[in-house]
Protein backbone atom coordinates (compact mmCIF):
# COMPACT_ATOMS: atom_id res chain seq x y z
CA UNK A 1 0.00 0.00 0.00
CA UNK A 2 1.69 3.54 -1.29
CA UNK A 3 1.25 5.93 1.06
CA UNK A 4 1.45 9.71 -0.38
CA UNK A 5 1.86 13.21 1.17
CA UNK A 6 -1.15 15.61 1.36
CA UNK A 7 -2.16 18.39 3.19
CA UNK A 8 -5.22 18.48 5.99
CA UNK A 9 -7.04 21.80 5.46
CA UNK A 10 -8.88 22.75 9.02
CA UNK A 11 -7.83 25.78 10.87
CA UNK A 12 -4.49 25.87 9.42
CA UNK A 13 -2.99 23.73 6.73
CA UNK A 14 -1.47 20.01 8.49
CA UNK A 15 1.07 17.88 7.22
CA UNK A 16 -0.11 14.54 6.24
CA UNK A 17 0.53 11.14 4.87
CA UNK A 18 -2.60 8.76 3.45
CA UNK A 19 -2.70 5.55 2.25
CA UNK A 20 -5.69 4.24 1.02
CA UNK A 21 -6.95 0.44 1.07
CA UNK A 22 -9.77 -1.37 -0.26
CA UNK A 23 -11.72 -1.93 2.41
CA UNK A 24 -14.59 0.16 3.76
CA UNK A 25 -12.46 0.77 7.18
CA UNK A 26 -9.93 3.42 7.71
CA UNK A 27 -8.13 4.77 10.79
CA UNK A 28 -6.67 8.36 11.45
CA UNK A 29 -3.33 7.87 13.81
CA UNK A 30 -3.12 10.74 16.20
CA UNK A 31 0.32 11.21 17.84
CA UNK A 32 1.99 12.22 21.04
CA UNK A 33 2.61 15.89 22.43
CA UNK A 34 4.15 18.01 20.17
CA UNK A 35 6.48 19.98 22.97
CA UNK A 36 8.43 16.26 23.67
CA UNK A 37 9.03 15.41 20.10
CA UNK A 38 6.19 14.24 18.82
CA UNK A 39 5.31 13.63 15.28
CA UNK A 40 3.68 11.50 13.00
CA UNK A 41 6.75 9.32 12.10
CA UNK A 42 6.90 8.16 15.75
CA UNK A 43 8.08 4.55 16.16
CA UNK A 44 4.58 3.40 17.36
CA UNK A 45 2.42 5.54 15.52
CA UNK A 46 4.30 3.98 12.29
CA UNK A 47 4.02 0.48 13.74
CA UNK A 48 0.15 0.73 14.66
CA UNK A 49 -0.02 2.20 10.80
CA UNK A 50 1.76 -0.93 9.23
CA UNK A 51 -0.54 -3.54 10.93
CA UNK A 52 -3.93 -1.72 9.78
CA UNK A 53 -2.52 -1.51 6.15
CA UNK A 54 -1.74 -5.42 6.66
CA UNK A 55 -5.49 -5.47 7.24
CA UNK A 56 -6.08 -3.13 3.82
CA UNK A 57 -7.41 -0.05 5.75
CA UNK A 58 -7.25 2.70 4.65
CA UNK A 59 -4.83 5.35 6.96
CA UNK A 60 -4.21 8.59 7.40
CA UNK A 61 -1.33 10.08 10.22
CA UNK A 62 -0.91 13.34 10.32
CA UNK A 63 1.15 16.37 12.24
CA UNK A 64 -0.54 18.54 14.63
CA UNK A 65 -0.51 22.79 13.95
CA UNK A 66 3.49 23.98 14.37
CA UNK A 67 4.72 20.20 13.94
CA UNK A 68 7.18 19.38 11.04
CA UNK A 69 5.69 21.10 7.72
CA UNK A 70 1.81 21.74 9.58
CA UNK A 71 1.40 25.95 10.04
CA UNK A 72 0.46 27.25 13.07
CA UNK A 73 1.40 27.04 16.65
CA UNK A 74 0.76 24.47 19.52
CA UNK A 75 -2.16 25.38 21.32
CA UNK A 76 -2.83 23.91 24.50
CA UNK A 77 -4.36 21.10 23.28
CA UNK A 78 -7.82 22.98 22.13
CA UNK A 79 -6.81 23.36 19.15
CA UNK A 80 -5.16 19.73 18.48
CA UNK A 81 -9.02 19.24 18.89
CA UNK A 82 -9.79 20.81 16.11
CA UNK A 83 -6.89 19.42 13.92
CA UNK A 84 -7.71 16.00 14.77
CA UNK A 85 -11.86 16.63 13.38
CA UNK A 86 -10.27 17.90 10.24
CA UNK A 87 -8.43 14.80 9.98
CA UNK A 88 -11.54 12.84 10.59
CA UNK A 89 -13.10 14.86 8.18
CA UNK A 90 -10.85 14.27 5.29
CA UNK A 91 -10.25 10.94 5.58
CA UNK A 92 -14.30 10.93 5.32
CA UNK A 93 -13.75 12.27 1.59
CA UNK A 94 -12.52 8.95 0.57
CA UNK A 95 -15.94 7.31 1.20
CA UNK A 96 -14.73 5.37 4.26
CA UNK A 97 -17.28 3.95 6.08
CA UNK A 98 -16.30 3.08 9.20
CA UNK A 99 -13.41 5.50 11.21
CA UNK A 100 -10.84 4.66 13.90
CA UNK A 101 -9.02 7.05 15.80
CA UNK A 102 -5.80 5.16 17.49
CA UNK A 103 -4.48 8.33 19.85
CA UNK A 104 -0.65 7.05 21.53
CA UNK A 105 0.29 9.20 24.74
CA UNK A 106 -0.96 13.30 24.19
CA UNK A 107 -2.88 11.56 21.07
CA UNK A 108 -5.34 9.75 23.43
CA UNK A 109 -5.67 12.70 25.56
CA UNK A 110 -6.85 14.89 22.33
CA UNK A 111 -9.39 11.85 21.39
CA UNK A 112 -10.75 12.35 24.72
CA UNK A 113 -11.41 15.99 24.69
CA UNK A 114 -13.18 15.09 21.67
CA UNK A 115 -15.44 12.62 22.38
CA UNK A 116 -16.01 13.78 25.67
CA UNK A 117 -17.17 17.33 24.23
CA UNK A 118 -19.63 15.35 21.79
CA UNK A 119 -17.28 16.52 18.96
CA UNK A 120 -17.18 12.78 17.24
CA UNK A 121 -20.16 10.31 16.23
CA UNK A 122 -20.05 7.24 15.83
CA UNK A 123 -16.14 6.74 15.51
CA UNK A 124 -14.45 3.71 17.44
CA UNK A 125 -11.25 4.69 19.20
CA UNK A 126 -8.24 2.70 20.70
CA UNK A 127 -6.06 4.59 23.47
CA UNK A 128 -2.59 3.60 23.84
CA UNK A 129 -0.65 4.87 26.72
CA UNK A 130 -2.67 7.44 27.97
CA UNK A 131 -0.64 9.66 30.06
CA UNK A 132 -2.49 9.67 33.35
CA UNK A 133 -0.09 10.60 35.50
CA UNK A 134 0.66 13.61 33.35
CA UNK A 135 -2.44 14.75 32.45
CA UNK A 136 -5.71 15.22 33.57
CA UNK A 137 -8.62 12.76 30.94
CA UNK A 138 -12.52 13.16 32.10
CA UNK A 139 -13.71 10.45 33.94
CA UNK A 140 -16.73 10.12 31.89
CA UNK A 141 -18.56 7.07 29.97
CA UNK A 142 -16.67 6.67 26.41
CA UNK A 143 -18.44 3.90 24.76
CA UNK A 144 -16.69 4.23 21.43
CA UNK A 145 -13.63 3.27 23.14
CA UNK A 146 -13.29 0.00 21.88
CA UNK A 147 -9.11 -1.14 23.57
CA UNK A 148 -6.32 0.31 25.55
CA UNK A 149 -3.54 -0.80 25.36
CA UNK A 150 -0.63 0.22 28.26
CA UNK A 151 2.98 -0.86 29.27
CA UNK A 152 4.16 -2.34 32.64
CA UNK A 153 6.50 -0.11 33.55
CA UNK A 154 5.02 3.31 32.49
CA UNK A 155 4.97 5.98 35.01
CA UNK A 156 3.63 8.37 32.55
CA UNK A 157 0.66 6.11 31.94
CA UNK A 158 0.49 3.76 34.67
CA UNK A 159 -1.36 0.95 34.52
CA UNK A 160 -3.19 1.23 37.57
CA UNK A 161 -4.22 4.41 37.25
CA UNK A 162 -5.33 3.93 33.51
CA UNK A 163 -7.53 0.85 34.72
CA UNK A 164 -9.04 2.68 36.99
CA UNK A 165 -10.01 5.38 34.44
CA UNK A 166 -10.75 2.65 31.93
CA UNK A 167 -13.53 1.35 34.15
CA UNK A 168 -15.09 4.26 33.64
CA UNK A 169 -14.64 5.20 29.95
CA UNK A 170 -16.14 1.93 28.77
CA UNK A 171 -15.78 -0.95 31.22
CA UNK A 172 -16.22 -3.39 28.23
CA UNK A 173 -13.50 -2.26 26.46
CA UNK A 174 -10.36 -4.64 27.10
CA UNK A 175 -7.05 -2.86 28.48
CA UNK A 176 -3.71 -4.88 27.98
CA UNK A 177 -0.67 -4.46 29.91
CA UNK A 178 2.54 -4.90 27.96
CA UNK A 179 5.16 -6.58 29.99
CA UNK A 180 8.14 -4.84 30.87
CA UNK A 181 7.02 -2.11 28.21
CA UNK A 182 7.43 1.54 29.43
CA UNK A 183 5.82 4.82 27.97
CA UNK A 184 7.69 4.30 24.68
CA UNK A 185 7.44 0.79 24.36
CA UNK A 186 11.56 0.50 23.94
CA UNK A 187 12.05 -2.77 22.59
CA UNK A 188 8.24 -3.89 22.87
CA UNK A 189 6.78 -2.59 19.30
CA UNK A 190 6.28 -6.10 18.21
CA UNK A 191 3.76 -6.88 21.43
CA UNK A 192 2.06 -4.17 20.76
CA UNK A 193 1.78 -5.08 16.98
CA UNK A 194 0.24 -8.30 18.27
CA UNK A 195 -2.06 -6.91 20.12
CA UNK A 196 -3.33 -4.58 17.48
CA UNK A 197 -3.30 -7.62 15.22
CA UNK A 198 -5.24 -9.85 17.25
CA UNK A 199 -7.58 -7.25 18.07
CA UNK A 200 -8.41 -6.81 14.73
CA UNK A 201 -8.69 -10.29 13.63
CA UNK A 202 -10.75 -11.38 16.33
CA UNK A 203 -13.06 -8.32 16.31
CA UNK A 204 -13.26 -7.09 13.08
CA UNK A 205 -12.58 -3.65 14.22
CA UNK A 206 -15.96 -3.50 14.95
C-alpha cells in the first residue's frame, strides 16, 4: 500500500501522509505531544499504521498545527481538537465507512477531549498509553472506546491508574498491559503489533 503526502485543510494547513486500502475501514493515527518530540513518524504511531494496512485499511497520520511542515502554533491542546476533526473529516472524503481514531500518549488525551465534548459520532477509538499521571482525561462514559492498550512499567501512563479510568470510559472495552514495556514501548513494538493484530482479527474492528 503507497502511502502519499497531502495536506489536511482545518484551521491551518497540516502535514499529512494517506494511504488508502480497499476496504470500507480506515483509521486516522493521532500522535503524542508536540512539545516532547512528537510527530507522526513516531516509532509506534508507524508500527500501529503498518498492521492496519496489513489489514487493507485505509490510513491517514498526520502532524498537529506547528509540527514538522503543519502551520500554526501548539495550542494547549484545544486546538489539536480541532486538527484532529479535520483529519476525521478528510479521511471521510474517501468514502470510508467506518473510522478509527488510534491516539498514543498526548494523542489519546486529544481523542478524549473530543469525544467527551460530543465533537465525534459514531467513531471507534483505541487509546494507547494514555498519560495519566501527566495529564488530567474526564472520567466520563466513552463507549466508542473500543481497547487500551498500556505498558508495565510506564509511570507516565500507569497501569493502575489507567484501569481505573478505563472502568469508567467503557468498562467493556479490554485494556492490555505490555510486559516490561514503558511509555515508549523501547524494545516492545512487536507486542504491541500483536495486540493490534489480534484485536483486529478477532473483532473485526468492529
Amino acid at each position: 500500500m503507497q502511502e502519499k503526502s497531502i495536506v489536511v485543510a482545518g484551521a491551518f494547513e497540516l502535514e499529512a501522509g494517506l494511504a488508502l486500502g480497499s476496504a470500507s475501514c480506515g483509521v486516522v493515527l493521532v500522535h503524542p505531544h508536540p512539545l516532547h518530540g512528537g510527530d507522526l513518524r513516531n516509532p509506534v504511531i508507524t508500527s500501529m499504521m503498518d498492521v492496519f494496512q496489513g489489514h487493507d485499511w485505509s490510513t491517514l497520520r498526520f502532524n498537529f498545527r506547528g509540527v514538522g511542515s503543519s502551520c500554526g502554533t501548539y495550542d494547549n491542546g484545544h486546538g489539536e481538537v480541532e486538527d484532529l476533526l479535520a483529519a476525521v473529516a478528510r479521511l471521510r472524503q474517501e468514502e470510508v465507512d467506518k473510522i478509527f481514531l488510534v491516539g498514543y500518549s498526548f494523542g489519546a488525551w486529544v481523542i478524549c477531549q473530543a469525544a467527551e465534548s460530543g465533537k465525534l459520532d459514531k467513531e471507534k477509538f483505541i487509546f494507547v498509553a494514555p498519560p495519566a499521571a501527566m495529564m488530567e482525561f474526564a472520567e466520563t462514559s466513552l463507549p466508542g472506546l473500543a481497547l487500551v492498550i498500556v505498558g508495565e512499567k510506564d509511570s507516565i501512563a500507569p497501569a493502575a491508574e489507567v484501569g481505573l479510568l478505563s472502568e469508567k470510559w467503557n468498562p467493556v472495552a479490554p485494556m492490555v498491559v505490555i510486559p516490561t514495556a514503558d511509555h515508549f514501548f523501547s524494545g516492545c513494538l512487536d507486542s504491541v503489533e500483536r495486540v493490534m493484530q489480534q484485536f483486529l482479527q478477532m473483532s473485526d474492528g468492529f
